[in-house]
Structure formats: C-alpha cells, structure tokens
PDB file of N, CA and C in Angstrom:
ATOM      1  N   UNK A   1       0.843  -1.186   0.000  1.00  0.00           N
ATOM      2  CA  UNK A   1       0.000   0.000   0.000  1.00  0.00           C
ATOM      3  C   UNK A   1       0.882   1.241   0.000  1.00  0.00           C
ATOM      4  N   UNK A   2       0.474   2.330  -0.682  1.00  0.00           N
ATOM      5  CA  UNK A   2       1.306   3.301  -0.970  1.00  0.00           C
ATOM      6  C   UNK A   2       0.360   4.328  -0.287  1.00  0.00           C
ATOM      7  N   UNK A   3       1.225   5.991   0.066  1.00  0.00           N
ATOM      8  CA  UNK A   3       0.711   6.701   0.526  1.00  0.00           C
ATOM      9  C   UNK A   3      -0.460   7.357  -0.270  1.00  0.00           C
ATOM     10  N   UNK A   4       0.205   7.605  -1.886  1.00  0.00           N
ATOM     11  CA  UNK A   4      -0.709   7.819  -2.825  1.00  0.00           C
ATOM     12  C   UNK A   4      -1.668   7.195  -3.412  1.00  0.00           C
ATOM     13  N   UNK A   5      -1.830   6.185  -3.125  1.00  0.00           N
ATOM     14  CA  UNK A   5      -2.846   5.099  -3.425  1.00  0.00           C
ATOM     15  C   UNK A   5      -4.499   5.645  -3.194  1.00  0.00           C
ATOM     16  N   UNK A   6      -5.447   5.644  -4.484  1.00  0.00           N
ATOM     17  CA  UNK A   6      -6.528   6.570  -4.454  1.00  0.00           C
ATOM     18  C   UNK A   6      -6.247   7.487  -4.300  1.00  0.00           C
ATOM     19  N   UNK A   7      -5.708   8.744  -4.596  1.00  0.00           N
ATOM     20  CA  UNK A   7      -5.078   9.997  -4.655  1.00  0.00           C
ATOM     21  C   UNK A   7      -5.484  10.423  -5.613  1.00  0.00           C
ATOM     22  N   UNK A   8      -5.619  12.022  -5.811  1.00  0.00           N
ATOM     23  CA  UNK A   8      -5.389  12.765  -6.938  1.00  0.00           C
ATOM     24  C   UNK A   8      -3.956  13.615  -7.111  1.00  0.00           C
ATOM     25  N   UNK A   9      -3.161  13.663  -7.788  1.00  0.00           N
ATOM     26  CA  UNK A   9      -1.826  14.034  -7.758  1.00  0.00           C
ATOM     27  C   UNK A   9      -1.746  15.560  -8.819  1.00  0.00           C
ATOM     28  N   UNK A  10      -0.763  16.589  -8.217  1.00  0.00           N
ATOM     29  CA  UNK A  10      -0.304  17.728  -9.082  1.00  0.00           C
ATOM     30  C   UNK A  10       0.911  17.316  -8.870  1.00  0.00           C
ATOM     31  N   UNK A  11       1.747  17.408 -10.086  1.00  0.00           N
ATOM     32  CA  UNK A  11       3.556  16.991  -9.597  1.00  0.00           C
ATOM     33  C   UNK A  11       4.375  18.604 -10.720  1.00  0.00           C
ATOM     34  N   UNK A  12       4.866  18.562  -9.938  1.00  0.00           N
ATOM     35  CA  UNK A  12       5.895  20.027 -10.503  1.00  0.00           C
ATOM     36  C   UNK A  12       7.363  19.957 -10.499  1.00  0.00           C
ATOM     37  N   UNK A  13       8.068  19.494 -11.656  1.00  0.00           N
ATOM     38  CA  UNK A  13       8.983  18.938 -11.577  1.00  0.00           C
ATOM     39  C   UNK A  13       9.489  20.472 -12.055  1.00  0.00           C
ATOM     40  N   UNK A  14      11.236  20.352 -11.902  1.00  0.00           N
ATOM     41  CA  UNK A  14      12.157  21.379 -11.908  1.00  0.00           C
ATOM     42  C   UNK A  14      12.823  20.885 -13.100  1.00  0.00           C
ATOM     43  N   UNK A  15      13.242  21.718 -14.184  1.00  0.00           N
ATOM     44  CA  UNK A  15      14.127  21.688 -15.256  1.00  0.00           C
ATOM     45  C   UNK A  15      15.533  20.944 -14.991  1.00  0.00           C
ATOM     46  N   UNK A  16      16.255  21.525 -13.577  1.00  0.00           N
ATOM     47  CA  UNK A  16      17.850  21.124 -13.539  1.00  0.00           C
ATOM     48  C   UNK A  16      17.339  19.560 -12.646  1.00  0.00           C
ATOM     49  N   UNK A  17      16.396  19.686 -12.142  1.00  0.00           N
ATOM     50  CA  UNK A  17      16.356  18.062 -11.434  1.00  0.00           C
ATOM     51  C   UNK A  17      15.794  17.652 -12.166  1.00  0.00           C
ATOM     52  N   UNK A  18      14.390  16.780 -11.461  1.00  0.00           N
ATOM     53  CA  UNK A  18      13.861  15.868 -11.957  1.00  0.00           C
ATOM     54  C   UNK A  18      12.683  16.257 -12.518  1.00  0.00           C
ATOM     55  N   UNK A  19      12.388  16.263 -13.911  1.00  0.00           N
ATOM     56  CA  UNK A  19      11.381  16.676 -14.932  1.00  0.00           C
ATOM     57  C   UNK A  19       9.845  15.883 -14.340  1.00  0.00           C
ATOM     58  N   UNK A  20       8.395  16.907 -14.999  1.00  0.00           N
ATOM     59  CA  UNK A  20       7.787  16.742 -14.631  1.00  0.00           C
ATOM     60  C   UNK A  20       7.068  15.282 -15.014  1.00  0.00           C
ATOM     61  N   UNK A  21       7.501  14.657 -16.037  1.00  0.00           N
ATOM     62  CA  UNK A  21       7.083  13.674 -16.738  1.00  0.00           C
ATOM     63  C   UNK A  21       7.891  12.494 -16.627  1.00  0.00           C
ATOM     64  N   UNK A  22       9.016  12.723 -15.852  1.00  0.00           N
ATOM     65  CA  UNK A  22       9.645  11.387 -15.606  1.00  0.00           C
ATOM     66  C   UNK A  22       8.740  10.874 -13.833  1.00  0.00           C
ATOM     67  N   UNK A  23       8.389  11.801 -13.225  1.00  0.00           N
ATOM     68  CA  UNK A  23       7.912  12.097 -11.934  1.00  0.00           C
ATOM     69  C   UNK A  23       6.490  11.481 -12.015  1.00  0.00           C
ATOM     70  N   UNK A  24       5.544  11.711 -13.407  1.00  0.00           N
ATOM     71  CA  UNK A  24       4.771  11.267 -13.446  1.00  0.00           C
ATOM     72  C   UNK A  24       4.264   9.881 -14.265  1.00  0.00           C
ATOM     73  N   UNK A  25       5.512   9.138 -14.754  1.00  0.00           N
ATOM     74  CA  UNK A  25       5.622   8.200 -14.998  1.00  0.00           C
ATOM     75  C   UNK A  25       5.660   7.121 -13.650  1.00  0.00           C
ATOM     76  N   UNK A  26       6.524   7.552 -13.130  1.00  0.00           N
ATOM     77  CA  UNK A  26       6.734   6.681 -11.395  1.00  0.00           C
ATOM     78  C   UNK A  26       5.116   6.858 -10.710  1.00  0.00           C
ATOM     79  N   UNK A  27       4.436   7.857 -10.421  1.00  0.00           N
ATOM     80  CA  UNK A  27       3.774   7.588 -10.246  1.00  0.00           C
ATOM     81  C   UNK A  27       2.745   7.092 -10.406  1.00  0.00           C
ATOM     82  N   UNK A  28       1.921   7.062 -11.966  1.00  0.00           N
ATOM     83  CA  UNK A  28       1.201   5.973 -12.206  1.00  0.00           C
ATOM     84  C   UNK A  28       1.375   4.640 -12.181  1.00  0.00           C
ATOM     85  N   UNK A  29       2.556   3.980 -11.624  1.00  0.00           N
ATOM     86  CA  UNK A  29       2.546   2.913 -11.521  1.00  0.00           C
ATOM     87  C   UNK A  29       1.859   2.213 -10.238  1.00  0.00           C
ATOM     88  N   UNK A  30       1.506   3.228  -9.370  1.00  0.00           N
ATOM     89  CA  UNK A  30       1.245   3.430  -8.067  1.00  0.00           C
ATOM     90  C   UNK A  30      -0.863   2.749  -8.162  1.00  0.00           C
ATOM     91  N   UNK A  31      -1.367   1.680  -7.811  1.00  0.00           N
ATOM     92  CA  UNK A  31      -2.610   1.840  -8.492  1.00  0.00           C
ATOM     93  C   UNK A  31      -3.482   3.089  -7.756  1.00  0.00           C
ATOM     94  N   UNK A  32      -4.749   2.769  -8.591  1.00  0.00           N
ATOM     95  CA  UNK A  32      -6.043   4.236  -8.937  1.00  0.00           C
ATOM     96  C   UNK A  32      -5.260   5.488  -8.390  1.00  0.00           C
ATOM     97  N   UNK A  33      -4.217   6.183  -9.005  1.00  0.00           N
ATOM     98  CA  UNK A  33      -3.591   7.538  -8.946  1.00  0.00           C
ATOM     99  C   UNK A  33      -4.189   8.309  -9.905  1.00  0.00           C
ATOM    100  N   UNK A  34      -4.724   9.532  -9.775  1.00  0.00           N
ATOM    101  CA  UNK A  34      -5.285  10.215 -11.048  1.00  0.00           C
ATOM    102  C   UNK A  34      -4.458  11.544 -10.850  1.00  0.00           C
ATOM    103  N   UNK A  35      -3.526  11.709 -11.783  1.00  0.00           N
ATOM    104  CA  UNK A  35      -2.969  13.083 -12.186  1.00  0.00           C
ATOM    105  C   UNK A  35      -3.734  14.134 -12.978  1.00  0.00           C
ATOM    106  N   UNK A  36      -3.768  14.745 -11.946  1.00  0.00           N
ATOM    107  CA  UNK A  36      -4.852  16.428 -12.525  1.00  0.00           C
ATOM    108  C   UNK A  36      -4.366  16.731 -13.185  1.00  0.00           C
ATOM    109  N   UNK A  37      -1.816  16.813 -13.045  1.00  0.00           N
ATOM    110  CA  UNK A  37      -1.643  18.189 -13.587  1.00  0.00           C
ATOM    111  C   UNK A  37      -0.163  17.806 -13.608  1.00  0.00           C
ATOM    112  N   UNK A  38       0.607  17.773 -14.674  1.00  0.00           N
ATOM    113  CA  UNK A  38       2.348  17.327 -14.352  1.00  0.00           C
ATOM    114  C   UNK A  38       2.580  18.745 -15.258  1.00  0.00           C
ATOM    115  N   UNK A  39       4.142  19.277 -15.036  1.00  0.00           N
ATOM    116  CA  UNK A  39       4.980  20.463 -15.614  1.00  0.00           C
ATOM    117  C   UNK A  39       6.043  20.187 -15.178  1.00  0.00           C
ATOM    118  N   UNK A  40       7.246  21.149 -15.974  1.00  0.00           N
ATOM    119  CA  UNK A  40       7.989  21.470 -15.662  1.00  0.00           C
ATOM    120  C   UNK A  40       8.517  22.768 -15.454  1.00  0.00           C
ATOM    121  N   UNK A  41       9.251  23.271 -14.566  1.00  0.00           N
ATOM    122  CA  UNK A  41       9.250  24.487 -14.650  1.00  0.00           C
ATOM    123  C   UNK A  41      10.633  24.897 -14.741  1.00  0.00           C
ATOM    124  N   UNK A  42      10.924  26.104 -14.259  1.00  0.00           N
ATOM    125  CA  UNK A  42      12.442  26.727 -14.356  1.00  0.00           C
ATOM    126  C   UNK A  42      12.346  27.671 -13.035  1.00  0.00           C
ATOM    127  N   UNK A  43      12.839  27.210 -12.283  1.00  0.00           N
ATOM    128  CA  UNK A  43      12.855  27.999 -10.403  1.00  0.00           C
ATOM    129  C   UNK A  43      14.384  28.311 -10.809  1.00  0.00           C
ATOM    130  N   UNK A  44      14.244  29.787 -10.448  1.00  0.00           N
ATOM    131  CA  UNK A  44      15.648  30.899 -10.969  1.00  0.00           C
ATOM    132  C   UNK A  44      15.426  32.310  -9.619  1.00  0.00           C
TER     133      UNK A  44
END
C-alpha cells in the first residue's frame, strides 16, 4: 500500500532536477492515482 494510493496528484517537476514527466511516470505505476496536472518548470 502506498501513501498515494486513491489519490489525486499535481507533480511540478524542476528543469535542472527531476522533470515533470519522468515524476509522473513513477507515479502511475502506483494503483487508482489520477494526475490532474504534471509540468515542468524553471525555479531561478
């Protein structure tokens, strides 16, 4: 059982780390996770 498990998820990944779509790959593996909203951004 995961914390996110039945969750709805926003994930905001950072350009120099970890992108928003590698972030939201890991988490759908997680079961019934529903992602509202993945990005990436640039924090400067």
């Amino acid at each position: 059982m995961s914390i996110i498990e039945n969750k709805k998820v926003i994930i905001i990944g950072d350009r120099d780390g970890i992108p928003g779509e590698a972030i939201k790959e890991c988490v759908e593996t997680v079961e019934n996770v529903q992602v509202l909203f993945a990005a990436t951004e640039c924090f400067v």
